[in-house]
PDB file of N, CA and C in Angstrom:
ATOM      1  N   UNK A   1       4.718  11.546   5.432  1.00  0.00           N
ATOM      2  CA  UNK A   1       4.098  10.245   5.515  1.00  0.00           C
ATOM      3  C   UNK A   1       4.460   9.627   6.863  1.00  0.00           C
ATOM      4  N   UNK A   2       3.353   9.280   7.752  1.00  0.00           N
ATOM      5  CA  UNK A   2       3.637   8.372   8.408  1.00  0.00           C
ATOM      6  C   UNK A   2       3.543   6.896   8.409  1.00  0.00           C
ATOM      7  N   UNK A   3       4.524   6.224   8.981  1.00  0.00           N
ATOM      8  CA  UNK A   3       4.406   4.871   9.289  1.00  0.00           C
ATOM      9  C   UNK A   3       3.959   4.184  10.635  1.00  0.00           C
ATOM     10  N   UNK A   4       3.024   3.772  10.899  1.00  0.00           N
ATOM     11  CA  UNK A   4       2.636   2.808  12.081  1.00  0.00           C
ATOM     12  C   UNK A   4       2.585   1.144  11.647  1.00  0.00           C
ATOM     13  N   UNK A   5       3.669   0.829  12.462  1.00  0.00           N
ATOM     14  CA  UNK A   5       3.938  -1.075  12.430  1.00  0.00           C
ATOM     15  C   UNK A   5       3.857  -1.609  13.506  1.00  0.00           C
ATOM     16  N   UNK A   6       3.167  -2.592  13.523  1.00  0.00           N
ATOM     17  CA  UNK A   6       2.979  -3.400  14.760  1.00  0.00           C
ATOM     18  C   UNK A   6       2.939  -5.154  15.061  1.00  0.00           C
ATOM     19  N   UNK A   7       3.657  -5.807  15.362  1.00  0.00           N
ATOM     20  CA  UNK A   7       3.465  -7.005  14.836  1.00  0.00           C
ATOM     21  C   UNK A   7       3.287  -7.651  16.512  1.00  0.00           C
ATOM     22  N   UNK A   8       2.860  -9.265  15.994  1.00  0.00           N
ATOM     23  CA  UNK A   8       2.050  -9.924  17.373  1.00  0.00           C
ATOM     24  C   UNK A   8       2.785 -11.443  16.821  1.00  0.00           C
ATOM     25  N   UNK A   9       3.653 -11.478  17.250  1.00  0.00           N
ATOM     26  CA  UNK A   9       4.317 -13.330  17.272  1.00  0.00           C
ATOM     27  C   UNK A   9       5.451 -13.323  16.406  1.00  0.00           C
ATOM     28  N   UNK A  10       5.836 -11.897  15.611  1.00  0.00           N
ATOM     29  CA  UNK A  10       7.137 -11.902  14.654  1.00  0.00           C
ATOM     30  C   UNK A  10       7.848 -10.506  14.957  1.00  0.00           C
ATOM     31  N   UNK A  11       9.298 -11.555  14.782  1.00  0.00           N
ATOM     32  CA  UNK A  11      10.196  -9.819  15.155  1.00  0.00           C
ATOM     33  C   UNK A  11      11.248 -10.090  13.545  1.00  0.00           C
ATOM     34  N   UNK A  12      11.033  -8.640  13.135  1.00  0.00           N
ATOM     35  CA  UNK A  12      11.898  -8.304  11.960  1.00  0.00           C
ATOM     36  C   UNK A  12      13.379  -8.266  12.480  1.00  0.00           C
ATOM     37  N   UNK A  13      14.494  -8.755  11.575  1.00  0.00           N
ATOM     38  CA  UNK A  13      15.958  -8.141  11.880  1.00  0.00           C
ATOM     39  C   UNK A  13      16.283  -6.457  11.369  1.00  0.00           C
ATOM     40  N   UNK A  14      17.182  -6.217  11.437  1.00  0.00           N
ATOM     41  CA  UNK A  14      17.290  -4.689  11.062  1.00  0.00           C
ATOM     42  C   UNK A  14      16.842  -4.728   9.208  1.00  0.00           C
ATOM     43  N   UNK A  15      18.036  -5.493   8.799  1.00  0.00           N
ATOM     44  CA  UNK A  15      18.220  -5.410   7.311  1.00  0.00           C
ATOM     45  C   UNK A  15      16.559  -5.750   6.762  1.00  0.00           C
ATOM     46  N   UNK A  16      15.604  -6.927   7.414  1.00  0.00           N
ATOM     47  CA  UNK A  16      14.270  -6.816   7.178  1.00  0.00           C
ATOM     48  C   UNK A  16      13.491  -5.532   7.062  1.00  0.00           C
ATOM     49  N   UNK A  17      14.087  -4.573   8.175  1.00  0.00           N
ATOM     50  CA  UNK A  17      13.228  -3.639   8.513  1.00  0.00           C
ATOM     51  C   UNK A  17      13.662  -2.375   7.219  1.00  0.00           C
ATOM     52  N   UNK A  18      15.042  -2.211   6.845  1.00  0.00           N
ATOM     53  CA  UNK A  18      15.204  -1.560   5.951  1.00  0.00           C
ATOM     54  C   UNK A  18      14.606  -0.995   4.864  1.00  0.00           C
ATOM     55  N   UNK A  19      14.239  -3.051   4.506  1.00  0.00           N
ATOM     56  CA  UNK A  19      13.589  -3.509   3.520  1.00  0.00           C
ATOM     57  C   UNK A  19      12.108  -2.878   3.031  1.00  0.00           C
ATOM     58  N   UNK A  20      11.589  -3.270   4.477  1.00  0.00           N
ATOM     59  CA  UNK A  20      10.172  -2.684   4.339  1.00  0.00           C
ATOM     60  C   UNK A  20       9.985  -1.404   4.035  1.00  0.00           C
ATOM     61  N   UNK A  21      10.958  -0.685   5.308  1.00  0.00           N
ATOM     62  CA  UNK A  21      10.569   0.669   4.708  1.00  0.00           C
ATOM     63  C   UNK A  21      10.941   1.584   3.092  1.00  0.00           C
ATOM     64  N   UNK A  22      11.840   0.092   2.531  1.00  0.00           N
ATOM     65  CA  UNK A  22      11.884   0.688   1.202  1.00  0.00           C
ATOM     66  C   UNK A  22      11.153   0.508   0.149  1.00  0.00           C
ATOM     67  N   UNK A  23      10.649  -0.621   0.302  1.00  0.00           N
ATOM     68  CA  UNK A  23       9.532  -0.951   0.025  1.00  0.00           C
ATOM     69  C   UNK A  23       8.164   0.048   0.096  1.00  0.00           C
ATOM     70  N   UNK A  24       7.662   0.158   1.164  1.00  0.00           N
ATOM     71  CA  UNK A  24       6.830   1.452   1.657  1.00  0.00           C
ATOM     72  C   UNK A  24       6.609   3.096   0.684  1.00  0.00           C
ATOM     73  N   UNK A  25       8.268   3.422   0.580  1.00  0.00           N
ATOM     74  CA  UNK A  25       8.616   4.644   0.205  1.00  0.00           C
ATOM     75  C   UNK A  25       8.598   4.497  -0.900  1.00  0.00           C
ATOM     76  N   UNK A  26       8.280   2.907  -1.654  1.00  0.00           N
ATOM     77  CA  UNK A  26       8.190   3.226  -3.166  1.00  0.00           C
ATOM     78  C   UNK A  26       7.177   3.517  -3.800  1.00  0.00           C
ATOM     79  N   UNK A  27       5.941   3.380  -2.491  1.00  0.00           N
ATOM     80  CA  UNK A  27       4.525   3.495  -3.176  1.00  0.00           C
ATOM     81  C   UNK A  27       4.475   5.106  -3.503  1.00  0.00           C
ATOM     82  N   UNK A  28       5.167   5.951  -2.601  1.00  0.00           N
ATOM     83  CA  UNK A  28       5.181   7.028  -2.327  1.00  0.00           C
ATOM     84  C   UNK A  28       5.419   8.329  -4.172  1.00  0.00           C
ATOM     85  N   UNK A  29       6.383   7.570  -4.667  1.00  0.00           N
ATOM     86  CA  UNK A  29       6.778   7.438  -5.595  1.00  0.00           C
ATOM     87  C   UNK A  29       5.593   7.700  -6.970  1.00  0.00           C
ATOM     88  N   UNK A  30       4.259   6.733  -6.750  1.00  0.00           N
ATOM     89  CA  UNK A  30       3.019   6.525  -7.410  1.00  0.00           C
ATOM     90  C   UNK A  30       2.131   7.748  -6.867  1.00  0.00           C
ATOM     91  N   UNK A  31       2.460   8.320  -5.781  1.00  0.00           N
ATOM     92  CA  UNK A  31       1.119   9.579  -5.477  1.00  0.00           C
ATOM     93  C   UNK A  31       2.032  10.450  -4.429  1.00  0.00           C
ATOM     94  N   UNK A  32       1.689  11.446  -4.830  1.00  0.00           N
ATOM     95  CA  UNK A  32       2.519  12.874  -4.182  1.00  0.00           C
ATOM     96  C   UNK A  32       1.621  12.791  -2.753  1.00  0.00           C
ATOM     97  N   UNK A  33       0.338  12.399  -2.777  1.00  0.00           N
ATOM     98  CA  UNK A  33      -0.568  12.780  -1.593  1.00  0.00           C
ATOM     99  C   UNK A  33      -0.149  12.048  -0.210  1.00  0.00           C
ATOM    100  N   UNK A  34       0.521  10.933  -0.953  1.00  0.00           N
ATOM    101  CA  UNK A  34       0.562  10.032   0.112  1.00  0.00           C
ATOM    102  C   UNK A  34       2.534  10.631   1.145  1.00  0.00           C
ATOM    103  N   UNK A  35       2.740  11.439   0.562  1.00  0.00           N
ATOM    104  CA  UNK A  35       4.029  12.580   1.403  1.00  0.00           C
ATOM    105  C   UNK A  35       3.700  13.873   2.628  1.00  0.00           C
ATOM    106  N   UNK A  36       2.191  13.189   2.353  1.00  0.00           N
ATOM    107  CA  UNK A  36       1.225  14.919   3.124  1.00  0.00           C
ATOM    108  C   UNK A  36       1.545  14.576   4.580  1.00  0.00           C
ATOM    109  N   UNK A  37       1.584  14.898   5.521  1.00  0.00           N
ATOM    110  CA  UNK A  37       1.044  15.336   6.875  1.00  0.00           C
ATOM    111  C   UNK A  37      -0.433  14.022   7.273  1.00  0.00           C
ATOM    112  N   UNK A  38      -0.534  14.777   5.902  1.00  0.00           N
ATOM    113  CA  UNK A  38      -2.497  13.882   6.585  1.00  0.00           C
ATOM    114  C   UNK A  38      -2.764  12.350   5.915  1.00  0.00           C
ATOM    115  N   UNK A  39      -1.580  11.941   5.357  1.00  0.00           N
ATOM    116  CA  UNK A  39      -1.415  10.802   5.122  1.00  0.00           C
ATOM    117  C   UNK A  39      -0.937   9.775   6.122  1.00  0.00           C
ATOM    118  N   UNK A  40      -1.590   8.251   6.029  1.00  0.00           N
ATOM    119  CA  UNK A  40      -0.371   7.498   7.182  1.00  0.00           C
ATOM    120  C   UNK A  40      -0.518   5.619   6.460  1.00  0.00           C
ATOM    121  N   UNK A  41       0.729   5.056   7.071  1.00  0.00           N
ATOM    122  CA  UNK A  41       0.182   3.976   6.453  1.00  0.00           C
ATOM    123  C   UNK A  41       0.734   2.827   7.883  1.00  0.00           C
ATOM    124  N   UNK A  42      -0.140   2.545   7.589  1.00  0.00           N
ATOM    125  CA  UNK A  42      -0.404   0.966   9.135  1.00  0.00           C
ATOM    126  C   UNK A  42      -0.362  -0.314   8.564  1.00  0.00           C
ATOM    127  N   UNK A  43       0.800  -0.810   9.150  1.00  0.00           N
ATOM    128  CA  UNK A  43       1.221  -2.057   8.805  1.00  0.00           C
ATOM    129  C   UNK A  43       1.320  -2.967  10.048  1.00  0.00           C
ATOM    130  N   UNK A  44       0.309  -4.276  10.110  1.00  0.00           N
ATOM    131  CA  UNK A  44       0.264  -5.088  11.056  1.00  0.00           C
ATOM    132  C   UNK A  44       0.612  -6.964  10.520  1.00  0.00           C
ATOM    133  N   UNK A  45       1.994  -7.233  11.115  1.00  0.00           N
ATOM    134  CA  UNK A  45       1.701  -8.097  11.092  1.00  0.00           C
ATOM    135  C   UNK A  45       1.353  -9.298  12.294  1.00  0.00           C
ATOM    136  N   UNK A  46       1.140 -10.733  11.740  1.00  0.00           N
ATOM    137  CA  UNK A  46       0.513 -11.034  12.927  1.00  0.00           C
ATOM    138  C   UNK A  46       0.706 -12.666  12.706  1.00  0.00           C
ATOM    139  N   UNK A  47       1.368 -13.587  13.224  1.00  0.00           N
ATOM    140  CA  UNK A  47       1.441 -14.981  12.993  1.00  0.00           C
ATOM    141  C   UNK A  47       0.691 -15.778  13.607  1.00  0.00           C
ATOM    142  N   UNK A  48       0.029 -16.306  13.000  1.00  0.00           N
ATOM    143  CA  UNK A  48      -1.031 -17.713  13.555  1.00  0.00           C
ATOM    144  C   UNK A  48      -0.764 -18.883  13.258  1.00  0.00           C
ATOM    145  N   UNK A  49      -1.176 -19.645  14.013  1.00  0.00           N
ATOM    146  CA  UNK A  49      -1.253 -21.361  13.964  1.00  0.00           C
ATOM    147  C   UNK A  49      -2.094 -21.774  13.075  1.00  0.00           C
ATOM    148  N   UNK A  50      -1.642 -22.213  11.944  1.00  0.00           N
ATOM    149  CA  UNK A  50      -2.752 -23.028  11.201  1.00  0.00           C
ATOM    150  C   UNK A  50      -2.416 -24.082  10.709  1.00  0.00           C
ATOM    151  N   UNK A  51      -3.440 -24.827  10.117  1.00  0.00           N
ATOM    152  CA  UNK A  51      -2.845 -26.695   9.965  1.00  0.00           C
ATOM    153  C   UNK A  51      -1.822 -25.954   8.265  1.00  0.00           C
ATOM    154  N   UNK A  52      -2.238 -25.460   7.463  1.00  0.00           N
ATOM    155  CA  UNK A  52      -1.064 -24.864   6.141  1.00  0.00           C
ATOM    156  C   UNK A  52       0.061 -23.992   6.833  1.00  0.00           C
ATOM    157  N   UNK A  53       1.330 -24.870   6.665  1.00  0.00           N
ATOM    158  CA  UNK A  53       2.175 -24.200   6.474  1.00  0.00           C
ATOM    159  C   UNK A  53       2.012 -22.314   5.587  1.00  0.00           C
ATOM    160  N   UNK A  54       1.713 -22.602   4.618  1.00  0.00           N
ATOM    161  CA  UNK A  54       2.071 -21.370   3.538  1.00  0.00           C
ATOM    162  C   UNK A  54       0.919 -19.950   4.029  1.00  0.00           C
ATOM    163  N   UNK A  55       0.113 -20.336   5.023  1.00  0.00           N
ATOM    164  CA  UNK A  55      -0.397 -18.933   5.475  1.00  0.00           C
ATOM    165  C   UNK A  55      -0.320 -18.374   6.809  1.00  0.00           C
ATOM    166  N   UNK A  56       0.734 -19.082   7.432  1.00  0.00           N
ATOM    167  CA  UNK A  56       0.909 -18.584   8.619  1.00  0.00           C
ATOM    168  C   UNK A  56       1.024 -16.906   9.369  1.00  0.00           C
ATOM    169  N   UNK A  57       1.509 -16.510   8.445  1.00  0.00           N
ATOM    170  CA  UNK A  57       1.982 -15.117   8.422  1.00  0.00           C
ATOM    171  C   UNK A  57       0.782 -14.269   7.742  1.00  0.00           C
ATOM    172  N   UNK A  58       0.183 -13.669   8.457  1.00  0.00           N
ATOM    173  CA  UNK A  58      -1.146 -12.206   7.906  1.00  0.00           C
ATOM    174  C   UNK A  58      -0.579 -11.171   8.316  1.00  0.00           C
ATOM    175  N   UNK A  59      -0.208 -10.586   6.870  1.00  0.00           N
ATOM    176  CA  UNK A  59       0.222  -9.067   7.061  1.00  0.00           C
ATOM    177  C   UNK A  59      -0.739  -8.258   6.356  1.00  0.00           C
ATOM    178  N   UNK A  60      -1.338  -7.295   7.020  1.00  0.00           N
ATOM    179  CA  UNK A  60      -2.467  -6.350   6.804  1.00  0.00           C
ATOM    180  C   UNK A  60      -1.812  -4.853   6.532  1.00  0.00           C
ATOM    181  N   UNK A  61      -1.775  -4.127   5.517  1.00  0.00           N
ATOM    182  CA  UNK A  61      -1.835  -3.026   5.451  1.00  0.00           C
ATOM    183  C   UNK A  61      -2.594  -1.749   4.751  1.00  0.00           C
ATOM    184  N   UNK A  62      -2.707  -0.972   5.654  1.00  0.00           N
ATOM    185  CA  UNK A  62      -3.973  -0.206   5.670  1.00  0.00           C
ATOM    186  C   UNK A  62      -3.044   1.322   5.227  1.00  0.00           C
ATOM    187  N   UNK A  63      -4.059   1.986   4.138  1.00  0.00           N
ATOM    188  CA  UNK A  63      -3.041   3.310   3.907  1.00  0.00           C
ATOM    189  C   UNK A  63      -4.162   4.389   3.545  1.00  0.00           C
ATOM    190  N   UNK A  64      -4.191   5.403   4.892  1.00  0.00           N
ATOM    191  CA  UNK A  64      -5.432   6.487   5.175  1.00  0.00           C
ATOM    192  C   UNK A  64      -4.963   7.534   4.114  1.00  0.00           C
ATOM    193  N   UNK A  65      -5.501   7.954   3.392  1.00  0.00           N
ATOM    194  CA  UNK A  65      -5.376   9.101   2.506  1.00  0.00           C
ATOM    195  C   UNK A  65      -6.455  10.151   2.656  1.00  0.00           C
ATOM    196  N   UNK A  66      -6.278  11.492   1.759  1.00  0.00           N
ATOM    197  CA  UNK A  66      -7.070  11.910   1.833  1.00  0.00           C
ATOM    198  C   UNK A  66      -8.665  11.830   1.231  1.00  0.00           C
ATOM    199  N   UNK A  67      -9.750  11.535   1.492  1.00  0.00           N
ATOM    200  CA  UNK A  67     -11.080  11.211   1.043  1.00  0.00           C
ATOM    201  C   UNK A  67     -10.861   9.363   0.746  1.00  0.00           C
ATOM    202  N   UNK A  68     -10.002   8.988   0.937  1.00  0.00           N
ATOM    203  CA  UNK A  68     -10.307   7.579   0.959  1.00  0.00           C
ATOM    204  C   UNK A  68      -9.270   6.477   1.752  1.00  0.00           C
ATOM    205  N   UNK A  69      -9.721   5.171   2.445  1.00  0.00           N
ATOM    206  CA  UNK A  69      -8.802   4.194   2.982  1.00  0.00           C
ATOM    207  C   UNK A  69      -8.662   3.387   1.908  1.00  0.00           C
ATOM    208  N   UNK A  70      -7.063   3.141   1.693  1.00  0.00           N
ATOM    209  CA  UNK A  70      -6.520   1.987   0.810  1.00  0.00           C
ATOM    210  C   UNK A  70      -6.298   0.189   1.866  1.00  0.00           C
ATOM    211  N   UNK A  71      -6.763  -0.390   1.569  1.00  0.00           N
ATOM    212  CA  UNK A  71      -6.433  -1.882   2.562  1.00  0.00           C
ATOM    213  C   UNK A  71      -6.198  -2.894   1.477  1.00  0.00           C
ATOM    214  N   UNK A  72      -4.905  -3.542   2.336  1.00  0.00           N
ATOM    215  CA  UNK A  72      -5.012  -5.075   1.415  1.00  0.00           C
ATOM    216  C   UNK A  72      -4.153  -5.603   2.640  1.00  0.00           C
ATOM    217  N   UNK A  73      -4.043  -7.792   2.511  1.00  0.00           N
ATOM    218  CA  UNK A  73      -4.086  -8.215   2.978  1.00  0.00           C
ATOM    219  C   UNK A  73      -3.254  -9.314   2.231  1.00  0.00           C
ATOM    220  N   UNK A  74      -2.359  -9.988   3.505  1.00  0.00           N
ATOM    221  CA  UNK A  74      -2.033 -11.188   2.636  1.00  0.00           C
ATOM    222  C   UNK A  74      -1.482 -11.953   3.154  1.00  0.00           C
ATOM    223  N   UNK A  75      -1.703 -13.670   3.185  1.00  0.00           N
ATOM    224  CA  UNK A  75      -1.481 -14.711   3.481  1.00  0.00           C
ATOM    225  C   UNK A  75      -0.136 -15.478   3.125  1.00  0.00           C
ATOM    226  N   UNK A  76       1.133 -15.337   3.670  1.00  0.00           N
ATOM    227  CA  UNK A  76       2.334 -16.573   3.357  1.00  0.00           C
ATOM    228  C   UNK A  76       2.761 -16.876   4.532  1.00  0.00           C
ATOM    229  N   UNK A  77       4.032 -17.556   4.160  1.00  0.00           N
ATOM    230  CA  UNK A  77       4.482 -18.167   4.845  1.00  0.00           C
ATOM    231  C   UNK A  77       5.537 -17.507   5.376  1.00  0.00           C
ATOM    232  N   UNK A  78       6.249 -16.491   4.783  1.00  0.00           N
ATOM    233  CA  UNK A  78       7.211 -15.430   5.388  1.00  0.00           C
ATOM    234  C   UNK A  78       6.783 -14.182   5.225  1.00  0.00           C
ATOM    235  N   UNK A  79       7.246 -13.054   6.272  1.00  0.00           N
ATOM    236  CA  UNK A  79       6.090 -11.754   6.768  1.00  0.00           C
ATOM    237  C   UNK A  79       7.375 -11.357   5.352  1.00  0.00           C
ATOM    238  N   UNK A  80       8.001 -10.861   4.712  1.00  0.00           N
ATOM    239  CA  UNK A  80       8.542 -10.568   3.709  1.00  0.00           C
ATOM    240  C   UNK A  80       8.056 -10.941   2.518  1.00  0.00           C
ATOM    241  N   UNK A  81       7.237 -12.040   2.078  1.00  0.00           N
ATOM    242  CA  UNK A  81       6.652 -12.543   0.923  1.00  0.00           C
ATOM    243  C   UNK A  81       5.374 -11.901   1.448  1.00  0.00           C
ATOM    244  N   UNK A  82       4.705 -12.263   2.100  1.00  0.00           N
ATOM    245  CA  UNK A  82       3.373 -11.436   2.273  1.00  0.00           C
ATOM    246  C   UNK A  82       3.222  -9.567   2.214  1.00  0.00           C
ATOM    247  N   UNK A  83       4.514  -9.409   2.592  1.00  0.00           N
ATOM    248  CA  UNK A  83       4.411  -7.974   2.179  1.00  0.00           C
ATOM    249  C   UNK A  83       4.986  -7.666   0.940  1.00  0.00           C
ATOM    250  N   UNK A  84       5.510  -8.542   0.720  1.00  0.00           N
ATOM    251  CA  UNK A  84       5.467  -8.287  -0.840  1.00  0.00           C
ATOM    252  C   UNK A  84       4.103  -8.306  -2.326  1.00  0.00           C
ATOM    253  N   UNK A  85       3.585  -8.881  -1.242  1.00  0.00           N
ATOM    254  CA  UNK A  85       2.135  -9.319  -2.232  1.00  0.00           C
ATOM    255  C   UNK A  85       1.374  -8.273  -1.930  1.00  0.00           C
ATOM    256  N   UNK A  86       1.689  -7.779  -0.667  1.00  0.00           N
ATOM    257  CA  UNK A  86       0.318  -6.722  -0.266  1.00  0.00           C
ATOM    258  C   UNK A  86       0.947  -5.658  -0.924  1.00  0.00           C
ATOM    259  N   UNK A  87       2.088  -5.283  -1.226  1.00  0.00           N
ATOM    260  CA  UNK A  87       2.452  -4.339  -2.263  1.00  0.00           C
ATOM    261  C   UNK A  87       2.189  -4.120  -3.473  1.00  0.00           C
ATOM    262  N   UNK A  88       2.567  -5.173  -4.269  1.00  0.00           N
ATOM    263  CA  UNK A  88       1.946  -5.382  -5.690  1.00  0.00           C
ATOM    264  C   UNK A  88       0.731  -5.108  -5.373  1.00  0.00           C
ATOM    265  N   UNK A  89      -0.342  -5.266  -4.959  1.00  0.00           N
ATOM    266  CA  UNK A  89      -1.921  -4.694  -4.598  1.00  0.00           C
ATOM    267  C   UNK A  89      -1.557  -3.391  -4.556  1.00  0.00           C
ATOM    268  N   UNK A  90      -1.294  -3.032  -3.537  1.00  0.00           N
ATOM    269  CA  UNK A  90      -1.530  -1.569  -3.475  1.00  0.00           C
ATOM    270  C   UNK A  90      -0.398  -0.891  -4.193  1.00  0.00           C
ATOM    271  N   UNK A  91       0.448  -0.905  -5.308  1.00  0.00           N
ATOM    272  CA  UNK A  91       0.621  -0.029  -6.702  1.00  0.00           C
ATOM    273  C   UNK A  91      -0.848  -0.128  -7.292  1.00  0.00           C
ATOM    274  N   UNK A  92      -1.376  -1.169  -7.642  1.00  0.00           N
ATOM    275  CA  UNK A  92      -2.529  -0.640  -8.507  1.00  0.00           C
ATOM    276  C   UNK A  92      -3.346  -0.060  -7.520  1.00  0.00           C
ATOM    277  N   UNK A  93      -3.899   0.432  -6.484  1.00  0.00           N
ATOM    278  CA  UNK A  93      -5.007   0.655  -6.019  1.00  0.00           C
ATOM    279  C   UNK A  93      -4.368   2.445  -5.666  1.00  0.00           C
ATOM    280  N   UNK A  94      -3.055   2.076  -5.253  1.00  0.00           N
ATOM    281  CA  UNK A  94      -2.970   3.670  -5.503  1.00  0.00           C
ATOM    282  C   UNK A  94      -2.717   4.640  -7.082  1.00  0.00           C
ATOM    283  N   UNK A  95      -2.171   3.470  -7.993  1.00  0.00           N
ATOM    284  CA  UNK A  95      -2.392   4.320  -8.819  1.00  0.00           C
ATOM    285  C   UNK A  95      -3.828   4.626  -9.734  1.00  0.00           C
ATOM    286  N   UNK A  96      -4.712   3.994  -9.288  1.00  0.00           N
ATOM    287  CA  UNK A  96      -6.100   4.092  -9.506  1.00  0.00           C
ATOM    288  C   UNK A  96      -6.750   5.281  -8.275  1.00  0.00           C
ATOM    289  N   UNK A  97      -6.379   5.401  -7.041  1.00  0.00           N
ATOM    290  CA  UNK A  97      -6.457   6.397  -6.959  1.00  0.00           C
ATOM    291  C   UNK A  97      -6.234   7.852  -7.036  1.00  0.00           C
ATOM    292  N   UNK A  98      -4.730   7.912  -7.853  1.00  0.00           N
ATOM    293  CA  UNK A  98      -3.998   8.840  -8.216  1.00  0.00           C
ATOM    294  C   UNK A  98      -4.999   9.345  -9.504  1.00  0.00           C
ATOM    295  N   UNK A  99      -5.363   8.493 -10.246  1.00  0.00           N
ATOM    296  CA  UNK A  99      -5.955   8.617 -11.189  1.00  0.00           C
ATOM    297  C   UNK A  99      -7.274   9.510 -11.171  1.00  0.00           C
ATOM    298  N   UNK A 100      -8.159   8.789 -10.653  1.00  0.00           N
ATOM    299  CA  UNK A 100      -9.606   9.789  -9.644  1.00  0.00           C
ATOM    300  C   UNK A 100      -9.043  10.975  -8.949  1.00  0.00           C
ATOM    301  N   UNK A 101      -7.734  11.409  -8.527  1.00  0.00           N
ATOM    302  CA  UNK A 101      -7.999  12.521  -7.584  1.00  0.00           C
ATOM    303  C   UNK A 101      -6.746  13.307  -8.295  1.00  0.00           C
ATOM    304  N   UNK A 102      -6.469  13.093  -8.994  1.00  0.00           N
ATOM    305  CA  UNK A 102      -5.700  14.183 -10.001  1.00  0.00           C
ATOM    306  C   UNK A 102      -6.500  15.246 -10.927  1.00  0.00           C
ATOM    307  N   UNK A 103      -6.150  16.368 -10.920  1.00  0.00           N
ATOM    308  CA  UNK A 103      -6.737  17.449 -11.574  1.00  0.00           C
ATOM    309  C   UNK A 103      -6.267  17.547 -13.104  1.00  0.00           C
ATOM    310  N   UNK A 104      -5.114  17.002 -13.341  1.00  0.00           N
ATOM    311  CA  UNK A 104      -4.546  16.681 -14.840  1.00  0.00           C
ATOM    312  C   UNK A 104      -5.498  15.156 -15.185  1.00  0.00           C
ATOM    313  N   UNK A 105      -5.662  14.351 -14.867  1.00  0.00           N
ATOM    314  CA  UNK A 105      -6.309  12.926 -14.303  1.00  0.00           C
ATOM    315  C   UNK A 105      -7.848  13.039 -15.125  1.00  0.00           C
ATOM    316  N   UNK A 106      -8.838  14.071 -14.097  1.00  0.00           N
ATOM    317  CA  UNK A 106     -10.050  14.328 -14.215  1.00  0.00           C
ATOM    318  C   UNK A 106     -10.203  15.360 -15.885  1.00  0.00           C
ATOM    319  N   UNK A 107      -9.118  16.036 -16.060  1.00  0.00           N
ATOM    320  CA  UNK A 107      -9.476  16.858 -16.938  1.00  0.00           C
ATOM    321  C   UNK A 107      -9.270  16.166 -18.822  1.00  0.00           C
ATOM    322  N   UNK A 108      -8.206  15.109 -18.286  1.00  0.00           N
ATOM    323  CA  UNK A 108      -8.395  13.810 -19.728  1.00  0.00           C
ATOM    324  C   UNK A 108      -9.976  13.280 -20.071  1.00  0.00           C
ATOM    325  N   UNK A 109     -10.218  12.719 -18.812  1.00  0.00           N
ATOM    326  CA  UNK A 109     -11.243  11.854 -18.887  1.00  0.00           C
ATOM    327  C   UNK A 109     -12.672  12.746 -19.309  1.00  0.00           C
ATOM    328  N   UNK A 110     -12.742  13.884 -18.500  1.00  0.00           N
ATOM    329  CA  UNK A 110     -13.740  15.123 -19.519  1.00  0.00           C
ATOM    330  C   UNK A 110     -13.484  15.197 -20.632  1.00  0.00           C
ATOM    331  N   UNK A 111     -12.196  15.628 -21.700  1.00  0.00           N
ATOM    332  CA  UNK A 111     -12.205  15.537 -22.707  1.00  0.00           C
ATOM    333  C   UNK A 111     -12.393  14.411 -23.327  1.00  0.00           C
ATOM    334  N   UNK A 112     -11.999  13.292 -22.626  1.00  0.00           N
ATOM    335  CA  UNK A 112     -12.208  12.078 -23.627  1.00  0.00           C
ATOM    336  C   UNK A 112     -14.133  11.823 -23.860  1.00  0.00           C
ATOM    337  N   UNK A 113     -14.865  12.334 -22.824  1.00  0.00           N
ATOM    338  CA  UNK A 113     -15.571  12.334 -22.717  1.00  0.00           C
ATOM    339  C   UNK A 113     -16.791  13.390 -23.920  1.00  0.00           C
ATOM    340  N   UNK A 114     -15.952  14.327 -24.339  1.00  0.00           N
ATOM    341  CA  UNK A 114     -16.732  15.189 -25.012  1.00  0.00           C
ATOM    342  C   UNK A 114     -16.177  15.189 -26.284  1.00  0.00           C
ATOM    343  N   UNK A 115     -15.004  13.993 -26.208  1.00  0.00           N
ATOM    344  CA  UNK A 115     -14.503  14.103 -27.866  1.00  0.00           C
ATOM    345  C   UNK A 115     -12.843  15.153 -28.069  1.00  0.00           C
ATOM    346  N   UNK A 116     -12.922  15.657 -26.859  1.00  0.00           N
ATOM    347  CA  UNK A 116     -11.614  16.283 -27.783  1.00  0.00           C
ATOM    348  C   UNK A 116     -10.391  15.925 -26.901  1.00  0.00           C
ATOM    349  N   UNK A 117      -8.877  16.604 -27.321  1.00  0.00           N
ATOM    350  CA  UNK A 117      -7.897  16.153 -26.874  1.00  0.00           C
ATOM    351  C   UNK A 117      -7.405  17.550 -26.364  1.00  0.00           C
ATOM    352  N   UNK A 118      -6.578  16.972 -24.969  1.00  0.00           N
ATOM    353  CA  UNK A 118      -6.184  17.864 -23.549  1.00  0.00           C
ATOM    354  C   UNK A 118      -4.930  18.828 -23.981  1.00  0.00           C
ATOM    355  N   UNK A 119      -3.823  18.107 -24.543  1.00  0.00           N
ATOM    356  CA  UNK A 119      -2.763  18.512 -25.044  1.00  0.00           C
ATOM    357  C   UNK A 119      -2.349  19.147 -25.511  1.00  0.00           C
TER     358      UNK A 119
END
């Protein structure tokens, strides 16, 4: 798995940075695919001026897999709460894609489909 991070108006401390990447490695956890070579995940954050306090901070992360891009996005006030939100998103979106591209996955949903059981 790769990681690409890039931020524009915020600098992480170390122990922040830890964070993230443990964070990161837990999605990893939800899909074997996302450990490949041909996997990567891009994390940008980026601080703007706005009249709300609570959305200053847009952290975008984008996670290339194989046959499909995962993206989510999210608005706070600290680049640590916003990546925390864009996480909770993407557990479900990867494990919905784990779901579609599993061969144990596809072969439930045929049987459930024709009536009988896999097991």
């Amino acid at each position: 798995m790769r990681v690409e991070h890039f931020e524009k108006g915020i600098s992480y401390n170390a122990d922040e940075l830890i964070l993230l990447a443990k964070k990161l490695g837990r999605l990893a956890t939800y899909c074997r695919f996302l450990k490949n070579d041909g996997s990567s995940i891009r994390v940008e954050a980026e601080r703007r001026d706005t009249k709300k306090n609570s959305d200053q901070v847009k952290v975008m992360v984008t996670v290339h897999l194989p046959k499909e891009v995962l993206r989510v996005e999210s608005r706070k006030n600290l680049a640590i709460e916003a990546i925390d939100s864009c996480m909770e998103k993407l557990e479900e979106q990867v494990k919905r894609y784990k779901e579609m591209h599993t061969g144990r996955s596809r072969a439930h949903q045929a049987a459930r489909k024709r009536g009988k059981s896999v097991d």
